[in-house]
Every structure is written in C-alpha cells, then in structure tokens.
C-alpha atoms as a PDB file:
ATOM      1  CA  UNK A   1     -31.697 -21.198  14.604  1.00  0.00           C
ATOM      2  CA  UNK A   2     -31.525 -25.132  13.769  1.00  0.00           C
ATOM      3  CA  UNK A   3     -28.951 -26.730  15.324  1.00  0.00           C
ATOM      4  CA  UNK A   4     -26.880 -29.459  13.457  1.00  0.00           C
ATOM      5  CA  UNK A   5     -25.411 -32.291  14.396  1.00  0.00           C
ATOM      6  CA  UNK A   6     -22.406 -32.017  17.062  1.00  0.00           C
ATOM      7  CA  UNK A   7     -23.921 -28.768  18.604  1.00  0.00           C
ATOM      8  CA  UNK A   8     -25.598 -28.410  21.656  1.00  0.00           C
ATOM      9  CA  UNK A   9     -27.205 -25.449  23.053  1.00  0.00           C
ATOM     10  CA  UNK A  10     -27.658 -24.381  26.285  1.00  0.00           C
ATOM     11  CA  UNK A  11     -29.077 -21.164  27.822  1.00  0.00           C
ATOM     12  CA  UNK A  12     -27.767 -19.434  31.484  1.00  0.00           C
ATOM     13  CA  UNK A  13     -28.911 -16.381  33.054  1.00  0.00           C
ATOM     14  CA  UNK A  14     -26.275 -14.826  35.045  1.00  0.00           C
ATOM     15  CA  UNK A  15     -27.809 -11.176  35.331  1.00  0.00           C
ATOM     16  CA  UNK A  16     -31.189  -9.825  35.505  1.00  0.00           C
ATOM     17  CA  UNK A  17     -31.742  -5.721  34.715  1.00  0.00           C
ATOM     18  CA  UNK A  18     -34.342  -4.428  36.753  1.00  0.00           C
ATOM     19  CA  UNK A  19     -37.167  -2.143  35.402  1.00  0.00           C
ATOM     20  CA  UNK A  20     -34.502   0.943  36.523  1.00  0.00           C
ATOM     21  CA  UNK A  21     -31.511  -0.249  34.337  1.00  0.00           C
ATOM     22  CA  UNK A  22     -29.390  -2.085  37.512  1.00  0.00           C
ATOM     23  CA  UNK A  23     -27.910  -5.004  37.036  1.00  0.00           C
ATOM     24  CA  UNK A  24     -28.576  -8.042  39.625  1.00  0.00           C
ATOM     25  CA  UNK A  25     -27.748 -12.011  40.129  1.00  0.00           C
ATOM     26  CA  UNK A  26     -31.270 -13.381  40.301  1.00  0.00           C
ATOM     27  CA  UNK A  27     -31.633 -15.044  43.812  1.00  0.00           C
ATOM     28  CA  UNK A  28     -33.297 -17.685  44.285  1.00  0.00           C
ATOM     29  CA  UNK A  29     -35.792 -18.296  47.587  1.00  0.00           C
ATOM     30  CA  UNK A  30     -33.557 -19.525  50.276  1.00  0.00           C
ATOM     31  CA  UNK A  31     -30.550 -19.364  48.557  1.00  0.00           C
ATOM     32  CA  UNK A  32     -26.841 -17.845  49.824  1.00  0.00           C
ATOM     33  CA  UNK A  33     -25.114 -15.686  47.355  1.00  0.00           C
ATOM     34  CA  UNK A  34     -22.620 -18.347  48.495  1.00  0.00           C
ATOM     35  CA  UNK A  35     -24.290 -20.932  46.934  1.00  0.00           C
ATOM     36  CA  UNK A  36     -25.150 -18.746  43.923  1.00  0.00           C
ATOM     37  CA  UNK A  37     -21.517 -18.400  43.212  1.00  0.00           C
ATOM     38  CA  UNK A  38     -20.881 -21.828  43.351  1.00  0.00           C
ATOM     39  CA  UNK A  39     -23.964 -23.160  41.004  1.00  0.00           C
ATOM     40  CA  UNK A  40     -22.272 -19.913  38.315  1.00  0.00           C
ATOM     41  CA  UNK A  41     -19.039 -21.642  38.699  1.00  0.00           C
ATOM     42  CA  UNK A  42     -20.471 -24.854  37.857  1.00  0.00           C
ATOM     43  CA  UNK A  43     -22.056 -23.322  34.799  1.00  0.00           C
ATOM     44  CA  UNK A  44     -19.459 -22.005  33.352  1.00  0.00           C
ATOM     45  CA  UNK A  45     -16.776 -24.986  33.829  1.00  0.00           C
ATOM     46  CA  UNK A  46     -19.471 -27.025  31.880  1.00  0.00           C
ATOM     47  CA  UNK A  47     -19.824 -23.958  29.012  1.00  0.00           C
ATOM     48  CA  UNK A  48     -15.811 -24.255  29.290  1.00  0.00           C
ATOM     49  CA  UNK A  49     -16.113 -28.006  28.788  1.00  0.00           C
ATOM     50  CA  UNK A  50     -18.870 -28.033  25.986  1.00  0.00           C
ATOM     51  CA  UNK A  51     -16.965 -25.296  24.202  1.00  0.00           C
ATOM     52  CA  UNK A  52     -13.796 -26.805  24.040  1.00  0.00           C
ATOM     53  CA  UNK A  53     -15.454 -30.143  23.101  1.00  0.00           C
ATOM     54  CA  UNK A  54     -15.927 -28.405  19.995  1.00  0.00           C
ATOM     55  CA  UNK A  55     -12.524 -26.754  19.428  1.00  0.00           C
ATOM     56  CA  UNK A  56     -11.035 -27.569  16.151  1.00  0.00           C
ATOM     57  CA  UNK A  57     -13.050 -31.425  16.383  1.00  0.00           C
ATOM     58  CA  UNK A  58     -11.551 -32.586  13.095  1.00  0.00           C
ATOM     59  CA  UNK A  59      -8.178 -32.337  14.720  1.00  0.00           C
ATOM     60  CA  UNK A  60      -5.938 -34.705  15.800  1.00  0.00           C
ATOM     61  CA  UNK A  61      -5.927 -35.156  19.663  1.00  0.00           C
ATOM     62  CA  UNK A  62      -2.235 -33.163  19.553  1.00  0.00           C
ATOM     63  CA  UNK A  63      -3.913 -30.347  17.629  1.00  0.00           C
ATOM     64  CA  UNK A  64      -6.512 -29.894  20.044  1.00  0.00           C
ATOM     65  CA  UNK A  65      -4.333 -30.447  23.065  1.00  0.00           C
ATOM     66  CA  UNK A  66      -2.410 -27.846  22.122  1.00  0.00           C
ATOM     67  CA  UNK A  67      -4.748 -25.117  20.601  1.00  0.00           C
ATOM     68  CA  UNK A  68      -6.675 -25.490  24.335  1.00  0.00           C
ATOM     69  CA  UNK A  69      -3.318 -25.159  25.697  1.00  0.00           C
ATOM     70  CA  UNK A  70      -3.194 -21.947  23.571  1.00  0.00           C
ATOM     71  CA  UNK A  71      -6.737 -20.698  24.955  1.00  0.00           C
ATOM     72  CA  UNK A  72      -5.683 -20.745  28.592  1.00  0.00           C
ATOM     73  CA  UNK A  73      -7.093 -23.804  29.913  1.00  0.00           C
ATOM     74  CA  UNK A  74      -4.775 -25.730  32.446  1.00  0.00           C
ATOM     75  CA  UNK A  75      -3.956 -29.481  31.313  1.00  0.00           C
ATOM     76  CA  UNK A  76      -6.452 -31.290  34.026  1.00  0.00           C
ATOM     77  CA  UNK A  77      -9.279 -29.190  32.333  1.00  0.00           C
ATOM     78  CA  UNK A  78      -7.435 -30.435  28.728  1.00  0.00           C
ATOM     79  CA  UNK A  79      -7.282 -34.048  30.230  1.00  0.00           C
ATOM     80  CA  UNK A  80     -10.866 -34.299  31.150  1.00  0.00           C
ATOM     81  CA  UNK A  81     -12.295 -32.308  27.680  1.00  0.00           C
ATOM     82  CA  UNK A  82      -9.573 -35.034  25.738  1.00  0.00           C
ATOM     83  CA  UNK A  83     -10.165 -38.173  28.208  1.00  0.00           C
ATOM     84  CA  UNK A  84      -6.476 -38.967  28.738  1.00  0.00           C
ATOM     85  CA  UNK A  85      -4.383 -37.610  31.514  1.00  0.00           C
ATOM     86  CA  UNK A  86      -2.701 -34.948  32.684  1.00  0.00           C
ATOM     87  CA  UNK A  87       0.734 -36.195  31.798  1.00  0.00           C
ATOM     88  CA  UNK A  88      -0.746 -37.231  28.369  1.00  0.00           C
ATOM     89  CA  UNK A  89      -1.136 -33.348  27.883  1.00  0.00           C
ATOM     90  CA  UNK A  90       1.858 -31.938  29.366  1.00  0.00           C
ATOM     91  CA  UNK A  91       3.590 -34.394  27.055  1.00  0.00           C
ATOM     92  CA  UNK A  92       1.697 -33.307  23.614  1.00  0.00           C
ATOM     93  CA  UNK A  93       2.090 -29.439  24.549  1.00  0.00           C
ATOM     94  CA  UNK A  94       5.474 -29.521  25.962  1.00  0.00           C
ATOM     95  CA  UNK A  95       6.881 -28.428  22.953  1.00  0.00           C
ATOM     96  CA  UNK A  96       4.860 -25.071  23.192  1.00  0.00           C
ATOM     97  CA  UNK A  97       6.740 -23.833  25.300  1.00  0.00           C
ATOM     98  CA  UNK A  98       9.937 -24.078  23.405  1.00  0.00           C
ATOM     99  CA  UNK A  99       8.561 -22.636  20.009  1.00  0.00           C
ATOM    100  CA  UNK A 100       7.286 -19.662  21.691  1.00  0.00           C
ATOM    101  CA  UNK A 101      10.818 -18.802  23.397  1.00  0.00           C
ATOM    102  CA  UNK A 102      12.085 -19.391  19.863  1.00  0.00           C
ATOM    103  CA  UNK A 103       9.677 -16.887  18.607  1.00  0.00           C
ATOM    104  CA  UNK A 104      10.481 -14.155  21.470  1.00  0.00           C
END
C-alpha cells in the first residue's frame, strides 16, 4: 500500500512460529534473552512514539496532550512526543481529572 505524506512505516518481528505451530522470540547468535528484551522494549517505545506522533495531528497541542493523556501514556512520554515539558503537560491535562470526577 502507498504511503502518503506524514506516514511512516516500519516493520518488527517479535515472534517467529516454527514449522510445528510454537511460538518463539527469534534469537539472535550471541545474544541474551536479556538483551532481546531490552532491543523489544526499545521497539515498541519508538512504535509508541511514531504512533502518537500521529494522534489527532491537526489538533491543537492541548487536544493532543490530552487525548494521549486519555490513551495511557504518562506525561514524560507526552512531553517528549509534544517537545515541551513535563509540567507543560500536567498543566494542559490537569483539568482531566476534574471532568471525569464530574462525570462519575
């Protein structure tokens, strides 16, 4: 599928399937299933990043701020997907938190 502008795409194999239907990391020559974990958990902060990138991009920084705030993702993740800080995001999704005990 062509990919437009603004998209990226990116492949990752996580598990193999062997000819008998079982389910395996691949492991690399030499390689720790320490170090396997770690190079998966570097994959999928940058999916997390690239993903979120794209989250509702004709928003307004707020907007996004908070609808990643929404998804789950803490506000240093938010800060570095939004390049501001931290405090930046606590500040634009503070109010969250006050709407939803409203709603409850």
């Amino acid at each position: 599928m062509p990919m437009g502008a603004g998209h990226v795409q990116c492949s990752v194999t996580i598990f193999e399937t062997s000819r008998y239907g079982e389910s395996h990391m691949p492991q690399r020559q030499g390689e720790s299933t320490e170090g396997l974990l770690r190079d998966l958990i570097e994959k999928v902060e940058v999916l997390t990043r690239v993903v979120s990138i794209q989250v509702a991009a004709d928003k307004s920084t707020t907007e996004r701020a908070r609808i990643l705030k929404m998804a789950g993702l803490d506000n240093q993740t938010i800060a570095d997907v939004l390049n501001t800080s931290p405090a930046t995001v606590r500040t634009l999704t503070s109010n969250l938190r006050g709407q939803q005990r409203r709603r409850a």
